[in-house]
Protein backbone atom coordinates (compact mmCIF):
# COMPACT_ATOMS: atom_id res chain seq x y z
CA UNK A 1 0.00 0.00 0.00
CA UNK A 2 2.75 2.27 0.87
CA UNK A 3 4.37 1.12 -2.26
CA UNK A 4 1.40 2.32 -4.45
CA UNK A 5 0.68 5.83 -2.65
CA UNK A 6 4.38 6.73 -3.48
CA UNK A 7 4.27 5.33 -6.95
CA UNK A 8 0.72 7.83 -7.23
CA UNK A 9 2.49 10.44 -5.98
CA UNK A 10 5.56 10.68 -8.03
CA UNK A 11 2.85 10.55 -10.85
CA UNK A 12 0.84 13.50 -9.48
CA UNK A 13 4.40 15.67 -9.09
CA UNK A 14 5.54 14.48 -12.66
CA UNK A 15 2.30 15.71 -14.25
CA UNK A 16 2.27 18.52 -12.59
CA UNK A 17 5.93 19.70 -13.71
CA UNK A 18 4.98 18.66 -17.08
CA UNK A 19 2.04 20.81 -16.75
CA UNK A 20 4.02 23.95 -15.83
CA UNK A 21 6.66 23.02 -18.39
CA UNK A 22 3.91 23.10 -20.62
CA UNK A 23 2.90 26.34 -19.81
CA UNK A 24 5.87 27.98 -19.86
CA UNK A 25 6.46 26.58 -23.35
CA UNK A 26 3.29 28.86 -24.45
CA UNK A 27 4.48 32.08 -22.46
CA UNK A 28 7.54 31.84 -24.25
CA UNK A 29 6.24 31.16 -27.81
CA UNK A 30 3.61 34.26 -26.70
CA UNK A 31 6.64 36.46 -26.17
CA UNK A 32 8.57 35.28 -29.59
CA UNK A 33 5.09 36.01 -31.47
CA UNK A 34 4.42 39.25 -30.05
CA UNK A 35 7.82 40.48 -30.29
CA UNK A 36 7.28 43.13 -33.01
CA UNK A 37 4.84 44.55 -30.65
CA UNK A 38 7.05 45.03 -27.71
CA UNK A 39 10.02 45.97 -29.52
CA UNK A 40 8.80 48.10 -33.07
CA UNK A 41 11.69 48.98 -34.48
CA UNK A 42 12.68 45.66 -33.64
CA UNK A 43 15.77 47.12 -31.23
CA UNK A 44 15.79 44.93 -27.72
CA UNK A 45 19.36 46.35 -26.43
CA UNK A 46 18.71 47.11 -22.95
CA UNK A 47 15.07 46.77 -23.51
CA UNK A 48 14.13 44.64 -20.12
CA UNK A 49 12.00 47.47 -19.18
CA UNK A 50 9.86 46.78 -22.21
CA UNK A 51 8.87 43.83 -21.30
CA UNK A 52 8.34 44.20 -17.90
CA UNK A 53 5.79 46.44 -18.64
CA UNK A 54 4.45 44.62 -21.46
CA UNK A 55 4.24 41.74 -19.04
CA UNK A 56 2.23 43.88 -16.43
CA UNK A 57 -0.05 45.03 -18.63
CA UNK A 58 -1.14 41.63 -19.18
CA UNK A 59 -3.66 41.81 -16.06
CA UNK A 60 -2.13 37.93 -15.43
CA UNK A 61 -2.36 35.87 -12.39
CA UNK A 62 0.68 36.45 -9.76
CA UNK A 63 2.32 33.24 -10.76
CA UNK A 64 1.81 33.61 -14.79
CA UNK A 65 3.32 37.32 -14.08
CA UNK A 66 6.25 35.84 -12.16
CA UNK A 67 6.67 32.90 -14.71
CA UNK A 68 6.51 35.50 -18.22
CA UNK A 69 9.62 37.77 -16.00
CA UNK A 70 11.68 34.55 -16.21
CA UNK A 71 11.80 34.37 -19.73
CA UNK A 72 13.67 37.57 -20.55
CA UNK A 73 17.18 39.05 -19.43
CA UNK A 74 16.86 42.31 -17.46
CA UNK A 75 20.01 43.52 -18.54
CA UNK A 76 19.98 42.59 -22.18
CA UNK A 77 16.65 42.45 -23.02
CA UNK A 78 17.25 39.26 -24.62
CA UNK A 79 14.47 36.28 -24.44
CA UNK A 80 15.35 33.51 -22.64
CA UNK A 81 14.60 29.63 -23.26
CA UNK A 82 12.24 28.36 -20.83
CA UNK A 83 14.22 25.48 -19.64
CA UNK A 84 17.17 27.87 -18.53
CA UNK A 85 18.37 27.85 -15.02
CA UNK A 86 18.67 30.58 -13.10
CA UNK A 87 21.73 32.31 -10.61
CA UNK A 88 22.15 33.80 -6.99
CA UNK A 89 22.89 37.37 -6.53
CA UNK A 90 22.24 39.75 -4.22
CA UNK A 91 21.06 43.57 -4.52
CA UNK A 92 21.49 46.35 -2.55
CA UNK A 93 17.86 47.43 -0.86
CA UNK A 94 17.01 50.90 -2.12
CA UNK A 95 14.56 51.34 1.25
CA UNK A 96 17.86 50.21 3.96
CA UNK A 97 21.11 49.29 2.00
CA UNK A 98 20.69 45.60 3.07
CA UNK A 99 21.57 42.79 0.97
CA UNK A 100 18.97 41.45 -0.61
CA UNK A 101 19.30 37.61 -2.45
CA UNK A 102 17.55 35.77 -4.90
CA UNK A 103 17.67 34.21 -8.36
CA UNK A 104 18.46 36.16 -12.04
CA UNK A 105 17.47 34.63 -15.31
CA UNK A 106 20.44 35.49 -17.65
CA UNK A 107 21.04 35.26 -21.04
CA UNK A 108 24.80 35.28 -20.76
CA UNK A 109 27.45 35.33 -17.64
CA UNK A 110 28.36 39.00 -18.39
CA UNK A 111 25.12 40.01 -17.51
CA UNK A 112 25.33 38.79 -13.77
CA UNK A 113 28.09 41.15 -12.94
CA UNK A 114 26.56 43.69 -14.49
CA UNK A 115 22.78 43.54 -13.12
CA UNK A 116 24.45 42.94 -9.35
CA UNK A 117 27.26 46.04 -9.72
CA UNK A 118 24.67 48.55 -11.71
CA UNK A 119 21.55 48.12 -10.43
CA UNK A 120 19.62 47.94 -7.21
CA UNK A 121 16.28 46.28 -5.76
CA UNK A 122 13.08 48.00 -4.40
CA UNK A 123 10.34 46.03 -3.16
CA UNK A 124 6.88 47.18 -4.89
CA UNK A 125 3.26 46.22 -4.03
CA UNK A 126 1.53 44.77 -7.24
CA UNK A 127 -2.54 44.19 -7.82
CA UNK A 128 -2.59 40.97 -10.10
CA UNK A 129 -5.62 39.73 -11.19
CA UNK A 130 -6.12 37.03 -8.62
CA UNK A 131 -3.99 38.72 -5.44
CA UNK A 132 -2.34 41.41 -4.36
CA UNK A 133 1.60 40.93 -3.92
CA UNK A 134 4.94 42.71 -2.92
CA UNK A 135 7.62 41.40 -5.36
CA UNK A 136 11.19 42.56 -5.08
CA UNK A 137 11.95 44.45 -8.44
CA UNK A 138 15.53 45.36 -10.26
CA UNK A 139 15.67 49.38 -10.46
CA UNK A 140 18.25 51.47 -12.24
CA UNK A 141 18.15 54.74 -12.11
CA UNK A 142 16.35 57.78 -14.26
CA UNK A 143 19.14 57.38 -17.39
CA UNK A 144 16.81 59.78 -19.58
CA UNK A 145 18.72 63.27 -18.32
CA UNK A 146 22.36 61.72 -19.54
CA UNK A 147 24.12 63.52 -22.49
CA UNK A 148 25.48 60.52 -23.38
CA UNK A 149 22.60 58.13 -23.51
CA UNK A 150 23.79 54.61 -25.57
CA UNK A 151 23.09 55.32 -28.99
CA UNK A 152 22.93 51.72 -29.54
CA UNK A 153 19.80 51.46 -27.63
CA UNK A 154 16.07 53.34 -28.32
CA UNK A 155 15.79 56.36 -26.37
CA UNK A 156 12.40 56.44 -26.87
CA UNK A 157 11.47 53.26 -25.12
CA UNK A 158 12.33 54.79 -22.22
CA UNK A 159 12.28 58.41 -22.12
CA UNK A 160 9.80 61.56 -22.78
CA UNK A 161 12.25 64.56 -22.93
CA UNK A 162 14.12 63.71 -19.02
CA UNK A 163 11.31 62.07 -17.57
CA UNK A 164 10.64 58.28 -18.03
CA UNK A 165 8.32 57.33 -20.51
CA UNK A 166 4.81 55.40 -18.74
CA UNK A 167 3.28 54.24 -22.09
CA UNK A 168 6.45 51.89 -22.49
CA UNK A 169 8.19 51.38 -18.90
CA UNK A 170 6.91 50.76 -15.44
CA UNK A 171 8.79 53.21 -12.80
CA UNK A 172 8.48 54.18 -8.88
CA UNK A 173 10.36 57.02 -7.26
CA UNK A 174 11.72 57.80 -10.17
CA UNK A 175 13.26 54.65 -10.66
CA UNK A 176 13.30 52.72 -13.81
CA UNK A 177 12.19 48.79 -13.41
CA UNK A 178 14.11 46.68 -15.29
CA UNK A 179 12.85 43.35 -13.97
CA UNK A 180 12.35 40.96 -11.45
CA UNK A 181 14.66 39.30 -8.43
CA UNK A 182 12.96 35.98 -7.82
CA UNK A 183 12.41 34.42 -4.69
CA UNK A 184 14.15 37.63 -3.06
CA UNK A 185 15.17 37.14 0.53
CA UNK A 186 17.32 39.10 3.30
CA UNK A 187 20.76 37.70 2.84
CA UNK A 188 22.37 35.35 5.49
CA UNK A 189 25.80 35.22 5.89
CA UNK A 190 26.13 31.93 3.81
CA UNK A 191 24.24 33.45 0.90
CA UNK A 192 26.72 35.98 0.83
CA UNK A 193 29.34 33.82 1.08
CA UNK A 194 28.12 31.28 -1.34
CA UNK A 195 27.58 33.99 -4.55
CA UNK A 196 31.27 35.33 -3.63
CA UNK A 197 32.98 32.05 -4.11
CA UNK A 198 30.60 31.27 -6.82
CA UNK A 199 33.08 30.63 -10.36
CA UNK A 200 31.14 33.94 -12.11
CA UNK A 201 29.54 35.93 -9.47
CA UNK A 202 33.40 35.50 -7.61
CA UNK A 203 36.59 35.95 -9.82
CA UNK A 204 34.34 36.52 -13.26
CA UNK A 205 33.01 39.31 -12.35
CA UNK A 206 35.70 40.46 -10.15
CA UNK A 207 37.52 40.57 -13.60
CA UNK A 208 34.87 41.82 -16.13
CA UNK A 209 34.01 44.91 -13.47
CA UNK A 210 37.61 45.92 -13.15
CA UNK A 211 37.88 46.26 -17.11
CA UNK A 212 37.84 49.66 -18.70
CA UNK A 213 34.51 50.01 -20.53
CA UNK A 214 36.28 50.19 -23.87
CA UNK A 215 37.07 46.89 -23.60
CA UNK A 216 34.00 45.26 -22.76
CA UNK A 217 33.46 43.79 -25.79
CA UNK A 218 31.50 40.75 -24.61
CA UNK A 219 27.91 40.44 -22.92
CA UNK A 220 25.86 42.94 -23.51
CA UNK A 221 29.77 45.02 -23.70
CA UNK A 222 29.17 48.83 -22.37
CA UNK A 223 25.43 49.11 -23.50
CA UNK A 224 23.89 48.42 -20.24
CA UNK A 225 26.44 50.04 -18.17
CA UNK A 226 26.45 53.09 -20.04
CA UNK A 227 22.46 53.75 -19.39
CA UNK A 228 22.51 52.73 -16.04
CA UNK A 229 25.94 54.04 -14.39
């Protein structure tokens, strides 16, 4: 008897991952099909704050809305396959300048060191169609006053004149959203300890943010940084 309720039960968790796999196969073919929606001119460099929004204004469930902002890189703006695994890093807390961890969905290693050296975290309450929720987003700040905004990336995804642009990013405080930190948590000691002596979030990016910009020619090279140094 014991034998059989375990046997069931491994069934019931298998069908139930397939299920999710399942849906997160359709998010991701949703995002690929309405590309030329979110990005016009076609230009994506950057462009996480695109689809956040675009996400948002969805009016999804909490955990559809959490699923869709693991299928695009924050930094990059680059979709990402729904079987990809994501990394620890921590934030700095806009609210207290504590250490906040969690996972990143990447598209490339680059873009670790630069979402956890560039940007910071602000928790934000959200209404989703089924629940409210406080989610811990990935903020940079206001780029749309620089005189030397990236050329390589759409100005007008972002900005109207200085001020961030609403009809096309999602903002609070002034601060530009970029994405999501999932399963965000105060950081213990071992977390911190654990994404240090990690092989990319360690030496890698020990490396990569000691390089002069110019030769940041990898990743998403100087783009990023540029707009949100």
């Amino acid at each position: 008897m014991r034998k059989l309720l375990t046997i069931i039960s491994c069934l019931l968790i298998f069908s139930s991952m397939t299920q999710v796999n399942a849906n997160t196969e359709k998010m991701y073919e949703r995002l690929v099909n309405d590309w030329s929606t979110i990005f016009p001119d076609g230009n994506r460099n950057a462009a996480g704050p695109r689809f956040f929004k675009y996400i948002l204004d969805q009016n999804l469930e909490y955990e559809e809305f959490m699923q869709f902002n693991k299928l695009y890189c924050a930094v990059s703006g680059s979709i990402i396959p729904p079987d990809a695994q994501p990394d620890e890093i921590f934030l700095t807390n806009l609210e207290n300048d504590e250490r906040i961890c969690g996972q990143y969905y990447k598209c490339c290693w680059p873009c670790l060191c630069d979402v956890m050296k560039y940007s910071e975290t602000k928790k934000i309450n959200i209404d989703f169609k089924d629940q409210s929720k406080d989610i811990y987003t990935i903020v940079i700040d206001n780029p749309c006053n620089k005189n030397d905004f990236p050329e390589l990336v759409n100005r007008d995804y972002f900005c109207e004149g200085n001020e961030l642009n609403k009809e096309y990013t999602y903002s609070v405080d002034n601060k530009l959203v970029i994405g999501v930190l999932h399963n965000a948590k105060i950081c213990d000691a071992y977390d911190i300890d654990y994404i240090k002596n990690d092989q990319i979030t360690g030496p890698m990016c020990e490396a990569r943010n000691s390089m002069p910009l110019e030769e940041l020619n990898f990743g998403m090279g100087d783009i990023f940084i540029r707009l949100a140094n």
